[in-house]
Protein backbone atom coordinates (compact mmCIF):
# COMPACT_ATOMS: atom_id res chain seq x y z
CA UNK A 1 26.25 -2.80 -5.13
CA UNK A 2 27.87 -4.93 -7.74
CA UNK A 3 28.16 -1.48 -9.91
CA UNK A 4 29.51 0.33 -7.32
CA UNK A 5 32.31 -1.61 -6.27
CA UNK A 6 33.42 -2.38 -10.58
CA UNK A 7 33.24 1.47 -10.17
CA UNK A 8 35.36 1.76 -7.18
CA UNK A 9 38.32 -1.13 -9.19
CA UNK A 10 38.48 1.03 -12.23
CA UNK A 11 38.83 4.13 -10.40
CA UNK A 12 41.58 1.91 -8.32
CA UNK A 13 43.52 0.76 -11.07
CA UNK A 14 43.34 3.83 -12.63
CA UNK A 15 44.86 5.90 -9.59
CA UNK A 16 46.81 3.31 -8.63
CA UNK A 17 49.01 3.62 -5.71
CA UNK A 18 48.86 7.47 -5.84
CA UNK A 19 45.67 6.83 -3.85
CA UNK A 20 47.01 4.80 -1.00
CA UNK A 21 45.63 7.73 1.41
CA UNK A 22 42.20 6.46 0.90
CA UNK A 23 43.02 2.86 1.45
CA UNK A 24 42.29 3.07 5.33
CA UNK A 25 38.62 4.88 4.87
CA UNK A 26 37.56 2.81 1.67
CA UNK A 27 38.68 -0.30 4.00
CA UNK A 28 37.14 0.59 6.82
CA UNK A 29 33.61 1.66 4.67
CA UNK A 30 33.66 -1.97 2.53
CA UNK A 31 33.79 -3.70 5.58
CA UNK A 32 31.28 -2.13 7.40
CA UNK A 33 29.06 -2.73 4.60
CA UNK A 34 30.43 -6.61 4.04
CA UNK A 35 29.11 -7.03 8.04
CA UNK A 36 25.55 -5.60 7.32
CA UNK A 37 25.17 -7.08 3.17
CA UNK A 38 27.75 -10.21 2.75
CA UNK A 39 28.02 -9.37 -1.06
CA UNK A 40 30.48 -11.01 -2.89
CA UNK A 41 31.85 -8.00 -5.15
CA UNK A 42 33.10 -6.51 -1.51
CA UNK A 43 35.47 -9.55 -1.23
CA UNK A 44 36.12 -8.76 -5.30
CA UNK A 45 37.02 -5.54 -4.71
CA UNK A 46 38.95 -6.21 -1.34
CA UNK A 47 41.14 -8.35 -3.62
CA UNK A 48 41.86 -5.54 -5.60
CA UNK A 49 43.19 -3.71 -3.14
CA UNK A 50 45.73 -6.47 -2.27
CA UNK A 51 46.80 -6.58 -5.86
CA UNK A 52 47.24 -2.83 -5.61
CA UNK A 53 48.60 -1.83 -2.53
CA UNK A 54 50.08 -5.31 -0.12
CA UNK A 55 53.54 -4.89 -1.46
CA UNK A 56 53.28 -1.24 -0.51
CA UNK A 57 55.04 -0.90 3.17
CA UNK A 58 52.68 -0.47 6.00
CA UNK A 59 49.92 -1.72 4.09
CA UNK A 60 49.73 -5.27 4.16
CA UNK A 61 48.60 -5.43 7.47
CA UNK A 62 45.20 -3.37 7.58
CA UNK A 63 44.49 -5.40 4.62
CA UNK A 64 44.80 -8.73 6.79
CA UNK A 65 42.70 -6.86 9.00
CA UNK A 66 40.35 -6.49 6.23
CA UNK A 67 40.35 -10.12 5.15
CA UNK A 68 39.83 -11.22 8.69
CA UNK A 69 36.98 -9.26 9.18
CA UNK A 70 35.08 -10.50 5.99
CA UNK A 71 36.01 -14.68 7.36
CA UNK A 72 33.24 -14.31 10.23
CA UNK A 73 30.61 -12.87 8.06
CA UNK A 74 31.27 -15.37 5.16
CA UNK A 75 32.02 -18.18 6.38
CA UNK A 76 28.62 -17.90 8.32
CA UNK A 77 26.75 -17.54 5.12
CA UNK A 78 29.39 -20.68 3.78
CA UNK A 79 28.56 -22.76 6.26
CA UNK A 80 24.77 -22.93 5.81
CA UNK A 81 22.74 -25.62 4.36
CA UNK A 82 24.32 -26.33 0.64
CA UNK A 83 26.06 -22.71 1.58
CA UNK A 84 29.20 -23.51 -0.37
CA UNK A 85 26.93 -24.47 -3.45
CA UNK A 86 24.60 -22.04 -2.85
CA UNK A 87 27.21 -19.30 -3.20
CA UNK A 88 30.11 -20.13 -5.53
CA UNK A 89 30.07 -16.32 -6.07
CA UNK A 90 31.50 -15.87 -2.40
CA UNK A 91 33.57 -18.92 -2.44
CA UNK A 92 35.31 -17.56 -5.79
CA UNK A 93 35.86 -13.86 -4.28
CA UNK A 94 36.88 -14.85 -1.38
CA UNK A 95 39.91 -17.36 -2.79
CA UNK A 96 40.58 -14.82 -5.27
CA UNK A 97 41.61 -12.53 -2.49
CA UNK A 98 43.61 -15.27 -0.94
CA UNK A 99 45.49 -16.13 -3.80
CA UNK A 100 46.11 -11.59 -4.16
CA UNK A 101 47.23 -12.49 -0.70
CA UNK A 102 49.81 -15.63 -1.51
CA UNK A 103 51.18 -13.19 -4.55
CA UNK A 104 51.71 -9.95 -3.08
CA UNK A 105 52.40 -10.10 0.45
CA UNK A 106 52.93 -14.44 1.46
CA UNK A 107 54.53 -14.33 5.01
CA UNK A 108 51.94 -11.89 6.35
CA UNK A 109 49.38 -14.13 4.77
CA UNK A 110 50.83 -17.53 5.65
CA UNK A 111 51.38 -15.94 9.54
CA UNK A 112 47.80 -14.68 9.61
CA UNK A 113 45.39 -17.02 12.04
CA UNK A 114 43.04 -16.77 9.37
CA UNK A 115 44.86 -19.35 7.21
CA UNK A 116 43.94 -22.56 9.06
CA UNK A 117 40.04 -21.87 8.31
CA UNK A 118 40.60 -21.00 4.58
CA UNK A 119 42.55 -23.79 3.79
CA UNK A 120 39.65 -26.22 5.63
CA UNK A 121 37.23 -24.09 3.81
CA UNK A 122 39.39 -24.62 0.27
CA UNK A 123 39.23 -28.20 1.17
CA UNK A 124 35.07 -28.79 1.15
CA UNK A 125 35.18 -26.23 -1.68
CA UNK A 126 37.23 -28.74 -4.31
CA UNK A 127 34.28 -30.60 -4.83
CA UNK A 128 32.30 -27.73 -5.93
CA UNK A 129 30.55 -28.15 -9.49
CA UNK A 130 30.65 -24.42 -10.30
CA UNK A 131 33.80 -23.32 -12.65
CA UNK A 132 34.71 -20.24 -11.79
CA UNK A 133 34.70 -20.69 -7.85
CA UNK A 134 36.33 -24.48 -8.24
CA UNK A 135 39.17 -22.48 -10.82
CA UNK A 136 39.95 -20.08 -7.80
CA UNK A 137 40.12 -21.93 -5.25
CA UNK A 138 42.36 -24.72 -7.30
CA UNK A 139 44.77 -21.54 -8.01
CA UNK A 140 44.87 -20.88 -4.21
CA UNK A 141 45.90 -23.96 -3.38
CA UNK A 142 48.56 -24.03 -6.48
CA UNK A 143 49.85 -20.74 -5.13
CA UNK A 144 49.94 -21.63 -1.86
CA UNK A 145 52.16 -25.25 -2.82
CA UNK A 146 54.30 -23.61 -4.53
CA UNK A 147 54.84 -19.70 -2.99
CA UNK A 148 57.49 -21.00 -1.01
CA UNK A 149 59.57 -22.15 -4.03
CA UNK A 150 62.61 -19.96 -5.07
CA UNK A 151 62.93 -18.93 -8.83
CA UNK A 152 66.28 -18.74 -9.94
């Protein structure tokens, strides 16, 4: 699965937004597969798609969609016994799409219902011994702080 979905990224990043026709059905088929296998690389490649196509109008919303259909399946598999520690993979995919989120499209994110339970999610995660997942979800939260800044 893991090759599948690095396949799928390079063949997004390549295309780039030329392929923003296929965004609906390649949304529709990683989630469908997300609810039946919670792999992590489905989260990964879900925060491709935000990097690629959230700033693109009309498409910010199906990709909330998206995100809030992978929260139910992985915050179940989170919120087992030692679940957080148990799968820093998901805990790092799944901030790393938050923090595609904060970048590309903030108000839709920060207006989603989803955002309550991620940041109380990103809160037990900080204590997580596990680099890359404790890295993502500190950039998260630094995004979040400070996406409401203005750069001059």
């Amino acid at each position: 699965m893991e090759r599948c979905c690095r396949c799928l990224r390079f063949a997004v990043r390549c295309v780039g937004k030329q392929s923003a026709h296929l965004l609906e059905p390649l949304v529709k088929q990683i989630v469908n597969l997300y609810q039946l296998h919670q792999h992590s690389c489905f989260l990964y490649l879900g925060s491709i798609l935000v990097d690629e196509y959230a700033s693109e109008p009309g498409c910010a919303q199906g990709l909330l969609d998206m995100m809030q259909a992978f929260i139910g399946p992985t915050f179940i598999v989170l919120q087992e016994a030692n679940g957080l520690k148990n799968h820093p993979d998901t805990v790092d995919d799944l901030f790393r799409l938050c923090a595609r989120f904060i970048q590309r499209s903030p108000v839709a994110f920060l207006q989603s219902a989803a955002l309550t339970p991620i940041i109380q999610c990103g809160l037990l995660a900080c204590t997580l011994d596990h680099r890359d997942a404790n890295a993502s979800v500190m950039k998260f939260f630094f995004d979040l702080i400070h996406c409401g800044r203005i750069h001059e």
